[in-house]
Each structure stands twice: as structure tokens, then as C-alpha cells.
PDB file of N, CA and C in Angstrom:
ATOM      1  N   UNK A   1       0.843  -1.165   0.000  1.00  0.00           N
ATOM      2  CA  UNK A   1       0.000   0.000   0.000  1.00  0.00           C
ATOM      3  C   UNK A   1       0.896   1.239   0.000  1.00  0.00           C
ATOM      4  N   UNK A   2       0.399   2.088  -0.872  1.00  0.00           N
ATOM      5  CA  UNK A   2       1.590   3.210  -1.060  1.00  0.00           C
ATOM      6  C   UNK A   2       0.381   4.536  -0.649  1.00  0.00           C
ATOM      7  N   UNK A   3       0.903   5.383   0.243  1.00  0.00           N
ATOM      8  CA  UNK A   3       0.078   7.011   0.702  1.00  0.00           C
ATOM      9  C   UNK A   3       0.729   7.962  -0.210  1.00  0.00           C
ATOM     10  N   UNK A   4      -0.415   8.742  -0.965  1.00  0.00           N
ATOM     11  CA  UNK A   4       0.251   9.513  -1.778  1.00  0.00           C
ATOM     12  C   UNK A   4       0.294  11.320  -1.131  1.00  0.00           C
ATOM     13  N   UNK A   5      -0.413  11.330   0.073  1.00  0.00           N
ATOM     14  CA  UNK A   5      -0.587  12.020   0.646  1.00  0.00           C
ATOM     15  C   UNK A   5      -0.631  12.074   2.249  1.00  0.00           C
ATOM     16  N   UNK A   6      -0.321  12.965   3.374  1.00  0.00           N
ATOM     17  CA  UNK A   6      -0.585  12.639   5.168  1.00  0.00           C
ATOM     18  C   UNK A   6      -0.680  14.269   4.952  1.00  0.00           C
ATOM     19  N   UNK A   7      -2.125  14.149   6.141  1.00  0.00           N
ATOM     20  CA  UNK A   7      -2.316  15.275   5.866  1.00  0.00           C
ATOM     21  C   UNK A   7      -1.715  15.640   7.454  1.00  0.00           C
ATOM     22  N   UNK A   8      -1.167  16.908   7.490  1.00  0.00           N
ATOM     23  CA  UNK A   8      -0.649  17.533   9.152  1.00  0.00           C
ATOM     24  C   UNK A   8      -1.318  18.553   9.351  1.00  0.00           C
ATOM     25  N   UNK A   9      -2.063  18.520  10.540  1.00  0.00           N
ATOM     26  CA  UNK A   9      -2.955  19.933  10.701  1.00  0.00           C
ATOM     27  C   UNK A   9      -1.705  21.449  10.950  1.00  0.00           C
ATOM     28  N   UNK A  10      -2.039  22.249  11.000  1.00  0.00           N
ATOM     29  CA  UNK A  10      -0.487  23.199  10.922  1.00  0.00           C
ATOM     30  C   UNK A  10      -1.560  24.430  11.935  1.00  0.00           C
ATOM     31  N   UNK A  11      -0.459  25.251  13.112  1.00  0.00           N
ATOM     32  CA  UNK A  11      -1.487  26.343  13.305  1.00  0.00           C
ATOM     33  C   UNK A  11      -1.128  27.774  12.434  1.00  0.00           C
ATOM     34  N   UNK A  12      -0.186  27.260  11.439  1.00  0.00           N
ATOM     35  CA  UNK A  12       0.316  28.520  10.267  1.00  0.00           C
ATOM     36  C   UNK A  12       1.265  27.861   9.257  1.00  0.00           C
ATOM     37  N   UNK A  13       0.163  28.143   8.799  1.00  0.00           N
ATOM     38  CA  UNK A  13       0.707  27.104   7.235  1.00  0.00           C
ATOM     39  C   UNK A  13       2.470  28.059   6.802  1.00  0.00           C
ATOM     40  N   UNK A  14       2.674  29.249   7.142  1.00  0.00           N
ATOM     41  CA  UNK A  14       3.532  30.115   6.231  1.00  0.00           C
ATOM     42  C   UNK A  14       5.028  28.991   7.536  1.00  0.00           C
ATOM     43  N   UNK A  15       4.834  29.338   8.903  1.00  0.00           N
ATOM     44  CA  UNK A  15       5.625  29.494   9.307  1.00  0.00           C
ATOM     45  C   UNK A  15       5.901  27.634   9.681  1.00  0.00           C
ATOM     46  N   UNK A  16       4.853  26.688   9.138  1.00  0.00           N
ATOM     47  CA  UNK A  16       5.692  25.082   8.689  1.00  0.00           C
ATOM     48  C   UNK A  16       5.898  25.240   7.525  1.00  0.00           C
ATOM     49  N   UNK A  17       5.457  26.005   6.564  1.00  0.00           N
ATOM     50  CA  UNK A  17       6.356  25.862   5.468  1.00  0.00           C
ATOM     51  C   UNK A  17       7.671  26.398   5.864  1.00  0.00           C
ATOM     52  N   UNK A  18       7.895  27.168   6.265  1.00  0.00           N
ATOM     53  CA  UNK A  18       9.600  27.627   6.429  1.00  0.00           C
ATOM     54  C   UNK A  18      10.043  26.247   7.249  1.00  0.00           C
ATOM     55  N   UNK A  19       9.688  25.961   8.474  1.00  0.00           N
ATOM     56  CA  UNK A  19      10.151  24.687   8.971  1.00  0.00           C
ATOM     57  C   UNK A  19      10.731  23.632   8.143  1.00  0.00           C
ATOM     58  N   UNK A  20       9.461  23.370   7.697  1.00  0.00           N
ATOM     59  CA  UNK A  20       9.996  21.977   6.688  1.00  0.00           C
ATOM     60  C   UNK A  20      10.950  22.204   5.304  1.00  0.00           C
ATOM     61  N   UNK A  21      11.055  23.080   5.223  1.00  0.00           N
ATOM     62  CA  UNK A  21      11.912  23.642   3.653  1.00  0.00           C
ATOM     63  C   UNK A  21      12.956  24.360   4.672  1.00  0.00           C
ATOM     64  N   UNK A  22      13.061  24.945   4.696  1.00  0.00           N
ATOM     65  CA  UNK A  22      14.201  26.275   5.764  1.00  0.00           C
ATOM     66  C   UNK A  22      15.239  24.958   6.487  1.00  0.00           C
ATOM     67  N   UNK A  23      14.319  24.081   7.483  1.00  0.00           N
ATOM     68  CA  UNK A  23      15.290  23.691   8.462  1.00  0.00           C
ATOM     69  C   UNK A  23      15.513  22.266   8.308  1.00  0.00           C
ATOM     70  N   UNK A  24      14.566  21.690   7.461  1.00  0.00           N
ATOM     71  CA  UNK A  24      14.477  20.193   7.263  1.00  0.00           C
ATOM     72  C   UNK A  24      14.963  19.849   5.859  1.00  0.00           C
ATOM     73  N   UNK A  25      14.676  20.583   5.126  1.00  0.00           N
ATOM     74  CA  UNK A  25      15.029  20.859   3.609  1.00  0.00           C
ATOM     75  C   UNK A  25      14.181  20.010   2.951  1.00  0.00           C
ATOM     76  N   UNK A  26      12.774  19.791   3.134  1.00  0.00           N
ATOM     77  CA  UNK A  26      12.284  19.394   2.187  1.00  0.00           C
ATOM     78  C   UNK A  26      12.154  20.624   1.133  1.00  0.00           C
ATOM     79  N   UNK A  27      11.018  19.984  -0.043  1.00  0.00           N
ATOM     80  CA  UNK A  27      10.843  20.644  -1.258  1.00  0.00           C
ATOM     81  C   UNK A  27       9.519  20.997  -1.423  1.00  0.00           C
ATOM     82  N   UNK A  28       9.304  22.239  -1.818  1.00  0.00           N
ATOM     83  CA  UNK A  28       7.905  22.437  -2.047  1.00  0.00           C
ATOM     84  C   UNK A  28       7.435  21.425  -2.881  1.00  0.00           C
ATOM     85  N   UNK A  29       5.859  20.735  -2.851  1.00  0.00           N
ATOM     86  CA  UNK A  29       5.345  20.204  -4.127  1.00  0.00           C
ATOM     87  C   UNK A  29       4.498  20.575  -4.984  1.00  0.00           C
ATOM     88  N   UNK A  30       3.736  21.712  -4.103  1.00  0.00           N
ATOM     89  CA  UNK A  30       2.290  22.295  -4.373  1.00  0.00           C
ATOM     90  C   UNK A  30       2.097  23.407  -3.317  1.00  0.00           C
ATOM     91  N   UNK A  31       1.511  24.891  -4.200  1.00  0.00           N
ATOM     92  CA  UNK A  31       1.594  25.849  -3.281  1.00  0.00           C
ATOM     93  C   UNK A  31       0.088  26.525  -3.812  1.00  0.00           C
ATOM     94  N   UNK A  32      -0.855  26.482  -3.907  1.00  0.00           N
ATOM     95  CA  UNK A  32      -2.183  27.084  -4.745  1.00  0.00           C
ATOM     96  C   UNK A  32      -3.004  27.760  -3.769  1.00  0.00           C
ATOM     97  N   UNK A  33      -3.418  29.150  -3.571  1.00  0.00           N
ATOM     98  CA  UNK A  33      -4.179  29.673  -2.956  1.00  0.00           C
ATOM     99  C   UNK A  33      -5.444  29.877  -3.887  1.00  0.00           C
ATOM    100  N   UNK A  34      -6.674  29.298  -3.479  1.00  0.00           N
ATOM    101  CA  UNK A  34      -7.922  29.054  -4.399  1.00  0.00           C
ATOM    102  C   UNK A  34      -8.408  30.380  -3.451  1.00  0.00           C
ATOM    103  N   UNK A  35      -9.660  30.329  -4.471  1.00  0.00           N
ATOM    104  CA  UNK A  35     -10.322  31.823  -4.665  1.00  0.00           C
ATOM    105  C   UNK A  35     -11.005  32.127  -3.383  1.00  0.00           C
ATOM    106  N   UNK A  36     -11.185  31.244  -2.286  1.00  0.00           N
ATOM    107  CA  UNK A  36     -11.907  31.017  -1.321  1.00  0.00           C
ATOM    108  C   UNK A  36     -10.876  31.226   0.151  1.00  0.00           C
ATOM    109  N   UNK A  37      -9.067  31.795  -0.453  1.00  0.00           N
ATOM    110  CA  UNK A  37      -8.569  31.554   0.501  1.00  0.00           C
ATOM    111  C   UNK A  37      -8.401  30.382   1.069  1.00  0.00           C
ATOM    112  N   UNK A  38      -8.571  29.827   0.300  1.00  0.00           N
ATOM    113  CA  UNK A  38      -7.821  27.928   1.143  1.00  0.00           C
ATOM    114  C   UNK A  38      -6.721  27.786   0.418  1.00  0.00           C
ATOM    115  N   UNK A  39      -5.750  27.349   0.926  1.00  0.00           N
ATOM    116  CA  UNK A  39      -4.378  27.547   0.556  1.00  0.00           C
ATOM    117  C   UNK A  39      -4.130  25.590   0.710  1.00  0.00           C
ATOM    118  N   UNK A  40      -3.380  24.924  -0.480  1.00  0.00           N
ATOM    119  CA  UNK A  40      -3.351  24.212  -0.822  1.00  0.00           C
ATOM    120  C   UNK A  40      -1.768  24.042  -0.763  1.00  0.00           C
ATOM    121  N   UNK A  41      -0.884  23.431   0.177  1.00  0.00           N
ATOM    122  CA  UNK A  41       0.215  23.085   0.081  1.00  0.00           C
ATOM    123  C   UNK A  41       0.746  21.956   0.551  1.00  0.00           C
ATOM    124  N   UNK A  42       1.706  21.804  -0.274  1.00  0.00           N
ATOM    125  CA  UNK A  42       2.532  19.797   0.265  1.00  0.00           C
ATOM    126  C   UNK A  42       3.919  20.008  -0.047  1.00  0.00           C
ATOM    127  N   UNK A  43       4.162  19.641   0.958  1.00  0.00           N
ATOM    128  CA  UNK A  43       5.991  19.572   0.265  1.00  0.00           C
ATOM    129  C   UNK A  43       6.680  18.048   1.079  1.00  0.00           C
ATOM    130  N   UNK A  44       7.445  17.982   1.050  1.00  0.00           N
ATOM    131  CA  UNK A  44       8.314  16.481   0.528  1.00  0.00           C
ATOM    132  C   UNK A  44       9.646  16.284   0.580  1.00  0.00           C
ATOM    133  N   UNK A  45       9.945  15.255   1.541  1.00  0.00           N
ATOM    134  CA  UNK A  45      11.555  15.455   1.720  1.00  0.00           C
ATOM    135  C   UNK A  45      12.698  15.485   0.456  1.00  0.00           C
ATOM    136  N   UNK A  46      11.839  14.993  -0.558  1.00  0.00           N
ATOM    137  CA  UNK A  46      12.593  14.620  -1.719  1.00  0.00           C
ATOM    138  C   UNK A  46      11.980  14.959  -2.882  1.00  0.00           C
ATOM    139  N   UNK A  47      12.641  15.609  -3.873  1.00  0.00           N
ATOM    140  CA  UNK A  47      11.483  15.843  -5.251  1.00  0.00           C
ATOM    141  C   UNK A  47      10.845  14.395  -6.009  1.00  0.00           C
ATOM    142  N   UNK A  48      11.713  13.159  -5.884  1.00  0.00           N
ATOM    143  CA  UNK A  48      11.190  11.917  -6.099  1.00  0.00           C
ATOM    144  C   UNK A  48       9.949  11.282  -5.351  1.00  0.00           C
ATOM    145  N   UNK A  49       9.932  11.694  -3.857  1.00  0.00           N
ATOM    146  CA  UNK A  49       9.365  10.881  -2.987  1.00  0.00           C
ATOM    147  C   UNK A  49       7.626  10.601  -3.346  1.00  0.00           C
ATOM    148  N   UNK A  50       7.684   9.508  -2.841  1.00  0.00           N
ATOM    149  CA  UNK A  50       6.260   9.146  -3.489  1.00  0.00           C
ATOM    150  C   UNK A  50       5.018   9.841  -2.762  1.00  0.00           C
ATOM    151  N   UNK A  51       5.694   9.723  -1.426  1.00  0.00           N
ATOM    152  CA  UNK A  51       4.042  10.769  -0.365  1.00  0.00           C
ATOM    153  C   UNK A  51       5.107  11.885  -0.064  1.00  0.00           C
ATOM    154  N   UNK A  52       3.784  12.621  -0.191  1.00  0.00           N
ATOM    155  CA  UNK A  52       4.005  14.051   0.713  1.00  0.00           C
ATOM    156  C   UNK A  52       3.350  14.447   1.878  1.00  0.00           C
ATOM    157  N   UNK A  53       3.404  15.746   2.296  1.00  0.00           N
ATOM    158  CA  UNK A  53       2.990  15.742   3.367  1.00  0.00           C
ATOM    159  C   UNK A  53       2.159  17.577   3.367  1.00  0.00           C
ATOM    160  N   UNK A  54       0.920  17.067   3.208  1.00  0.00           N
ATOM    161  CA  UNK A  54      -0.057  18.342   3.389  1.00  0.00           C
ATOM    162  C   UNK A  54      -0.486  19.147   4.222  1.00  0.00           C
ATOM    163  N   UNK A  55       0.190  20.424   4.169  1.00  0.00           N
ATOM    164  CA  UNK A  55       0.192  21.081   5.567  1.00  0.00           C
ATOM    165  C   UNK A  55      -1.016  21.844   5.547  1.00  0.00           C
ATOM    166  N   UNK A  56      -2.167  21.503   6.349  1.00  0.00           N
ATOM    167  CA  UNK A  56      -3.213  22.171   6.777  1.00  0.00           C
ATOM    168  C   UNK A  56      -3.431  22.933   7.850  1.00  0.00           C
ATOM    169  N   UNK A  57      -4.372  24.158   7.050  1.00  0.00           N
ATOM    170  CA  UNK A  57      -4.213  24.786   8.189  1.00  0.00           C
ATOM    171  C   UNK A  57      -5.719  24.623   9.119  1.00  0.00           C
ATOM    172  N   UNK A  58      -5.439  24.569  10.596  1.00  0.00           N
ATOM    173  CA  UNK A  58      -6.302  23.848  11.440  1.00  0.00           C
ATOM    174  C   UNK A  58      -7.618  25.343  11.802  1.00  0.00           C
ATOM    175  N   UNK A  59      -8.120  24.557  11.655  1.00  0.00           N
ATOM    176  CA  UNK A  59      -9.948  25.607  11.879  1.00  0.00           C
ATOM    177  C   UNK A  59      -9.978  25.825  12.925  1.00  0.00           C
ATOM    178  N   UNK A  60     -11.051  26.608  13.242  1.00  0.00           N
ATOM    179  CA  UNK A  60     -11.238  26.416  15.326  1.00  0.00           C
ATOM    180  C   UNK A  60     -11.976  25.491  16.066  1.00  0.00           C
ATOM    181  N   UNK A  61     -12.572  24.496  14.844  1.00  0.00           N
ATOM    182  CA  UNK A  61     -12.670  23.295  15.720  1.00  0.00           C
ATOM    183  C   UNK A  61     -11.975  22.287  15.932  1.00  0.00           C
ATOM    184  N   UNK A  62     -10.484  22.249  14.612  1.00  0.00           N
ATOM    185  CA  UNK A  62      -9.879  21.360  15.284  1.00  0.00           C
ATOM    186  C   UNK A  62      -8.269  21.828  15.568  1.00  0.00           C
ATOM    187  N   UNK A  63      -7.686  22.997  15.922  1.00  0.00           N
ATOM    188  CA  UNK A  63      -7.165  23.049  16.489  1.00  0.00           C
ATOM    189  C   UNK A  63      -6.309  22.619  17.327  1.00  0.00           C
ATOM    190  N   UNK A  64      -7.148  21.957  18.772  1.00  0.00           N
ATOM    191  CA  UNK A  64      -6.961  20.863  19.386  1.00  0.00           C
ATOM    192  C   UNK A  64      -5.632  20.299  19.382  1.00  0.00           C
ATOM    193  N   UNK A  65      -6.037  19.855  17.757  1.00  0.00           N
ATOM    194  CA  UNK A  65      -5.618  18.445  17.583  1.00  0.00           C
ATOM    195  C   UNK A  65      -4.001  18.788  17.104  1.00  0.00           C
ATOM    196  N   UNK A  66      -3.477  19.954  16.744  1.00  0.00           N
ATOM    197  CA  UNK A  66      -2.267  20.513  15.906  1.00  0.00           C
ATOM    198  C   UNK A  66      -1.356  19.891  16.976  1.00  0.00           C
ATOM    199  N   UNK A  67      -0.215  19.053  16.928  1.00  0.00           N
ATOM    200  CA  UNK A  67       0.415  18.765  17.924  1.00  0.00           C
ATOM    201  C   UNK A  67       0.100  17.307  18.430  1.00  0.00           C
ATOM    202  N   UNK A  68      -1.227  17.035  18.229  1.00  0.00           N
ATOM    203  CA  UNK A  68      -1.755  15.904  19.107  1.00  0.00           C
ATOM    204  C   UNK A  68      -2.455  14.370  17.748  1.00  0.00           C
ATOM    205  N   UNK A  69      -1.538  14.417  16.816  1.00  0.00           N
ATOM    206  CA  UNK A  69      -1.956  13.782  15.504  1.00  0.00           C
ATOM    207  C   UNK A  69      -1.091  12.484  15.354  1.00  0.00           C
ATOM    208  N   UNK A  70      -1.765  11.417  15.643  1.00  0.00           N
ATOM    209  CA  UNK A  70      -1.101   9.987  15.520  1.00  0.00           C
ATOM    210  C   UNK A  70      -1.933   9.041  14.509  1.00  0.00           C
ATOM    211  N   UNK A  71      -1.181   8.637  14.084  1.00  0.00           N
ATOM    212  CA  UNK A  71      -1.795   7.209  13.017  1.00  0.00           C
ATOM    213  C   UNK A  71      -1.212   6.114  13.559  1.00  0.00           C
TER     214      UNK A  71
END
């Protein structure tokens, strides 16, 4: 079974994107702000890698959970 996607709730999408690119060095994969203000981003330790990792940004109901996310 291959994940082509994990989604991570984020409480600021700008400042895990710098995390994960800045200090981890992944790679952006996808950066799209739709017309509605939902901002659509994934980036990826590797430009090959098969999953990425979708940084969402967390609502005020789930919140919560930013920090507290296990599979």
C-alpha cells in the first residue's frame, strides 16, 4: 500500500512551510491559494518521494488536535 498524501494539521501554514523547507530541507510540491482563501500546500523530503505531506491549516474546531496527531 503506497500514501500519496498525510495530511498535518499546521497552526500557520507560512511558518511550517519555512520549517519543513528552511530547516528540514524538504521541497515544495504544491503551493495554490484558491479563490476562497484555502491555501493548498505539500511539500516532501525529496522531489522523487512518493508521499508528501499536506500542511493544513487547522480551523477552530480542530485546532486541538495541531500537535496531538497519531496514526
Amino acid at each position: 500500500m503506497e500514501f500519496s498524501g498525510i495530511t498535518l494539521l499546521v497552526h500557520d501554514q507560512q511558518k511550517a512551510l519555512g520549517f519543513f523547507t528552511e530547516t528540514l530541507g524538504f521541497s515544495i510540491r504544491a503551493d495554490v491559494t484558491f479563490a476562497n482563501a484555502f491555501r493548498w500546500l505539500t511539500v516532501a523530503p525529496d522531489p522523487e518521494a512518493q508521499t508528501a505531506l499536506i500542511l493544513s491549516q487547522a480551523n477552530e474546531e480542530d485546532v486541538h488536535l495541531v500537535g496531538n496527531q497519531v496514526g
